[in-house]
Protein backbone atom coordinates (compact mmCIF):
# COMPACT_ATOMS: atom_id res chain seq x y z
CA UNK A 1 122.45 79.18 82.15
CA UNK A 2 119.06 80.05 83.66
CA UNK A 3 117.76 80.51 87.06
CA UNK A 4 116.30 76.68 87.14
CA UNK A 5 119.41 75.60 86.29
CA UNK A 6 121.35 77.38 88.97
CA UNK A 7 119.27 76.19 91.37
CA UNK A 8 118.75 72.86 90.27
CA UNK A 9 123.30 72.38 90.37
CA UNK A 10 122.84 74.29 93.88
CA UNK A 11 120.10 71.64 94.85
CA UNK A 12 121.65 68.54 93.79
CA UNK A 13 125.16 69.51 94.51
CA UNK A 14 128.64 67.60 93.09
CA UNK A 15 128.14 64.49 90.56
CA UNK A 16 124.23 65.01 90.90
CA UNK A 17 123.86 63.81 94.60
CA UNK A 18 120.83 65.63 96.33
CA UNK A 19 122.24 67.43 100.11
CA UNK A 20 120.23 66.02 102.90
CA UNK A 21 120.36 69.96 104.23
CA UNK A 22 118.01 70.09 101.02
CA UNK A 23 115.82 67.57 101.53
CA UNK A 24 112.57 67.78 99.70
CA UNK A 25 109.71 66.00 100.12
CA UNK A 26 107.80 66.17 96.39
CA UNK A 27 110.46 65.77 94.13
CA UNK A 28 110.28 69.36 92.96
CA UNK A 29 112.07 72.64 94.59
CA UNK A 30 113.91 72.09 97.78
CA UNK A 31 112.93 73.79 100.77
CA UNK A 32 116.21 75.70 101.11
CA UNK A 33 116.08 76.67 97.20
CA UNK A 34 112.33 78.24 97.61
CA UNK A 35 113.56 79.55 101.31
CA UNK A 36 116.81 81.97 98.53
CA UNK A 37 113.41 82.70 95.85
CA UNK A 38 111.20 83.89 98.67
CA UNK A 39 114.28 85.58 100.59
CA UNK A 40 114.56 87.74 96.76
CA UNK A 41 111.02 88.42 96.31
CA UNK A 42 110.51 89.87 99.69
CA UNK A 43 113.00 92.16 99.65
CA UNK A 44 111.95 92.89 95.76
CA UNK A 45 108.46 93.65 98.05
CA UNK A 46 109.63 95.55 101.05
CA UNK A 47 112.74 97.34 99.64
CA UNK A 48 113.08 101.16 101.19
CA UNK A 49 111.45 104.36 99.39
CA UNK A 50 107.90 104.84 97.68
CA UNK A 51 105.40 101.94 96.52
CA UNK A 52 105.61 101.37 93.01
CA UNK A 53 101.80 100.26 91.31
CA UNK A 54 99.79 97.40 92.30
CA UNK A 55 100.92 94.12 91.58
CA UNK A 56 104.09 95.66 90.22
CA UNK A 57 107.93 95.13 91.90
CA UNK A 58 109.78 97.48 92.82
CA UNK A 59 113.01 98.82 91.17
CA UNK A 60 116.12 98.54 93.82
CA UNK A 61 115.20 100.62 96.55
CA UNK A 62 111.81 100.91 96.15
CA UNK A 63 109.03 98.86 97.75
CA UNK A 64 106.22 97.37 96.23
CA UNK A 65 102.87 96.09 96.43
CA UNK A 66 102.27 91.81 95.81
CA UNK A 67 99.98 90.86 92.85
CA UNK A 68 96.27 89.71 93.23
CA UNK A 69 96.34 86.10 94.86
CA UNK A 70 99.23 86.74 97.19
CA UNK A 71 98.54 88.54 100.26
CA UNK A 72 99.13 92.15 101.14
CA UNK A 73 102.26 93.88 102.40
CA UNK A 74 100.88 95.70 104.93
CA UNK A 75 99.73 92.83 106.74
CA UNK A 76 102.82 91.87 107.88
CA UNK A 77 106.20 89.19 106.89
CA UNK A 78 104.05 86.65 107.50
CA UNK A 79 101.35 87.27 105.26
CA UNK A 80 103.57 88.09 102.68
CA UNK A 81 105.78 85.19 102.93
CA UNK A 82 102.41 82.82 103.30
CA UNK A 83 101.39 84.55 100.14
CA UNK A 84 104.92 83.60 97.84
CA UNK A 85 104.84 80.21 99.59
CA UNK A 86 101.58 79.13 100.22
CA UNK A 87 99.87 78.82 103.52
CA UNK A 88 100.93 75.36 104.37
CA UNK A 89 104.48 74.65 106.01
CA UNK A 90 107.63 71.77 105.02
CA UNK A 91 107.06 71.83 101.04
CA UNK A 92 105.31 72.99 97.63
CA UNK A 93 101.89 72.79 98.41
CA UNK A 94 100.34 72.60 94.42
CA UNK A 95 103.77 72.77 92.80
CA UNK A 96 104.56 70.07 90.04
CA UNK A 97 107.34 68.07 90.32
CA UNK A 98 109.41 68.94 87.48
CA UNK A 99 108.70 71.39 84.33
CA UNK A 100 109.21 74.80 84.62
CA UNK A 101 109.99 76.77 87.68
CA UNK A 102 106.84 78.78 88.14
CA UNK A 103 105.67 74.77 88.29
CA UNK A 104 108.36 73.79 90.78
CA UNK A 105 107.28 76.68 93.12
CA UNK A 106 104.35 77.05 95.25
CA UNK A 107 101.27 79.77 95.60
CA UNK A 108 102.29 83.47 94.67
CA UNK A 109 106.16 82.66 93.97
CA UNK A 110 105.65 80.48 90.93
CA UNK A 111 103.55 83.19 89.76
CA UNK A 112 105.61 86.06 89.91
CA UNK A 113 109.32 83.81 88.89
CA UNK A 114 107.10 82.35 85.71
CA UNK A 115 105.62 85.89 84.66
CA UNK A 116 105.91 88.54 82.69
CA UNK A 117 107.72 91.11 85.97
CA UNK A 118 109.90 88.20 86.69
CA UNK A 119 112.90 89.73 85.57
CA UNK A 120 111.87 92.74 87.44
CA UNK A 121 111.82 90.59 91.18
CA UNK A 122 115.18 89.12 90.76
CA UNK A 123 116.53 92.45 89.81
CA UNK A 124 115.11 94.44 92.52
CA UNK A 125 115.43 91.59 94.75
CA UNK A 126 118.77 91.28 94.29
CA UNK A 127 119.37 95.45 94.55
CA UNK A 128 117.83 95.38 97.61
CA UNK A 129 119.53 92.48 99.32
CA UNK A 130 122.97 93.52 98.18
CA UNK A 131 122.08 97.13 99.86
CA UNK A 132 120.98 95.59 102.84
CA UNK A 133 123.74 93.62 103.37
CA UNK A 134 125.99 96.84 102.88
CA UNK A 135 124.00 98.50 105.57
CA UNK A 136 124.47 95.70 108.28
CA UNK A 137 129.05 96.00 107.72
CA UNK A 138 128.72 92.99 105.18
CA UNK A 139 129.06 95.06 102.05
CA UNK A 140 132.63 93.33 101.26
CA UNK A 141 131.59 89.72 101.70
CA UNK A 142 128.42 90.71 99.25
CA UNK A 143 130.81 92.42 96.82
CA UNK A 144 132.75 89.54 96.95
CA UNK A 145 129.77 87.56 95.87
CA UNK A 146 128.85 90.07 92.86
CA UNK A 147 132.57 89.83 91.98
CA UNK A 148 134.28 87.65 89.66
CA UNK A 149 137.13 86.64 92.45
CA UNK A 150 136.51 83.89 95.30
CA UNK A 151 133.41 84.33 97.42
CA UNK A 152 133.93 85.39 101.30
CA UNK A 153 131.99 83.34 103.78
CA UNK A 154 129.24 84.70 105.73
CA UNK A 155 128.96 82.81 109.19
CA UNK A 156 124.57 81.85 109.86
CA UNK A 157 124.71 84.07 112.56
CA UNK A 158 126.19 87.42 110.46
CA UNK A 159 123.58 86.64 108.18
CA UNK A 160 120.89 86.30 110.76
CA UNK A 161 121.81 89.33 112.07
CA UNK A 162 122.09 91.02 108.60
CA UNK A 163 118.62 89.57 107.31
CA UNK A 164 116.81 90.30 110.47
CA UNK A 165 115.10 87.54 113.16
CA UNK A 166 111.97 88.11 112.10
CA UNK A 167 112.75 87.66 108.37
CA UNK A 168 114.87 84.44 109.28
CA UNK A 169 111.94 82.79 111.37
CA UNK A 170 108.88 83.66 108.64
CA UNK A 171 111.03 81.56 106.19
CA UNK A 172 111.58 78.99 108.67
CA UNK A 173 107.71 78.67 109.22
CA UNK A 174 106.76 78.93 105.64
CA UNK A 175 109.18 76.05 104.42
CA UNK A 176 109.16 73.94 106.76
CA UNK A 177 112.89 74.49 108.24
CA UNK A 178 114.38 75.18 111.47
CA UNK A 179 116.03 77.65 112.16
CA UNK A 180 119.54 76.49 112.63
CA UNK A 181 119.19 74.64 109.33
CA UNK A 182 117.75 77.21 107.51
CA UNK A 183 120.47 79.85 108.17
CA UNK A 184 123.16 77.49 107.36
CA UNK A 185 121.52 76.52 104.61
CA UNK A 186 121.71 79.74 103.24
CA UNK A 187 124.90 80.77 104.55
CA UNK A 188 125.86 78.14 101.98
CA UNK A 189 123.44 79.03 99.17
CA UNK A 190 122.96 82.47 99.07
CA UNK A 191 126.83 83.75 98.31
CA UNK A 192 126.50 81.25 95.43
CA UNK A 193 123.44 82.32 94.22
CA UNK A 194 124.45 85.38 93.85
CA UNK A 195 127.56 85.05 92.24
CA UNK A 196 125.89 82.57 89.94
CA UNK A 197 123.10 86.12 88.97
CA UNK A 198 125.98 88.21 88.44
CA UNK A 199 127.96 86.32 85.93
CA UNK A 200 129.67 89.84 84.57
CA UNK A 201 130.50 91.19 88.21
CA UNK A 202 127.60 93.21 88.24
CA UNK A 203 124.12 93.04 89.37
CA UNK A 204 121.96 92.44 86.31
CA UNK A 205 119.71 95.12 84.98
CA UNK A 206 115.68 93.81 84.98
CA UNK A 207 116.20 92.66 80.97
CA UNK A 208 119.09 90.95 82.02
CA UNK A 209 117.17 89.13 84.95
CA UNK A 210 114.53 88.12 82.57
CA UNK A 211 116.69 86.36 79.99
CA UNK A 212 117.66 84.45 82.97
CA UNK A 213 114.17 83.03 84.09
């Protein structure tokens, strides 16, 4: 199963039924669904140690720089989230309904899900999430997730507090969300995401990522 099919079960949910917590207004990628993409490919972007080469993601740990087209890092969240997302708030400004998932998604994130580092993003992404999580005392709920047992919850405000304000409201402004909506949105989403990316109760290694995209 590949990434746009994951997200396209999360999106619609049981028998096919789209969530109104995922409502979308041009037929393509939910808000919430780009809000978990953009969520991985920042922290791909601004994981912890040295800068890896231009336009190239980082390994787990590592931070890296955003490809041409997509704003710069050190410019801030915002920019960089207004880069994956586009500039414009509450949709996918220039996505295409349906197709491929670098159509679904908007500006920079299509991009860099559709190409050749993709594998690469949702790797480090992924890494540095899981580490991040670990850091902030939610290490066993994220395990859990990683894990081939049942998932642990993770209450909106744990996660809030794990992910950071500032990260929380940039993804609010970029799709479109509130805040209260967005968090439980992917207080839902995100433990099943992840357990959906680690189908061998591991995190996948970047070729393993790929075959996924």
């Amino acid at each position: 199963m590949g990434l746009l099919d994951i997200l396209n079960g999360m999106q619609n949910g049981p028998g096919g039924q789209r969530q109104p917590a995922n409502r979308n207004r041009g037929g393509g990628m939910s808000p919430i669904m780009m809000g978990l993409l953009a969520l991985l490919a920042y922290k791909a972007f601004k994981g912890r140690g040295g800068a890896a080469g231009a336009g190239q993601p980082a390994a787990p740990g590592r931070t890296a720089t955003l490809p041409p087209g997509t704003g710069s890092p050190s410019g801030g969240l915002g920019d960089i989230l207004g880069g994956l997302l586009g500039k414009g708030t509450g949709g996918a400004p220039g996505a295409k309904p349906s197709g491929s998932l670098a159509d679904m998604l908007p500006g920079g994130l299509g991009g860099l899900l559709g190409g050749a580092a993709a594998g690469s993003v949702l790797s480090g992404g992924l890494g540095n999430l899981v580490k991040e999580l670990e850091e902030r005392g939610h290490g066993t709920a994220a395990q859990s997730w990683i894990g081939t047992g049942q998932n642990q919850e993770i209450t909106p405000s744990d996660l809030e507090h794990a992910l950071g304000s500032d990260t929380i409201e940039a993804i609010a402004e970029h799709t479109g969300l509130g805040r209260s909506e967005l968090l439980a949105g992917l207080s839902d989403h995100l433990p099943e995401l992840i357990d959906q990316l680690t189908p061998h109760g591991r995190l996948p290694s970047e070729q393993e990522a790929a075959r996924l995209i």
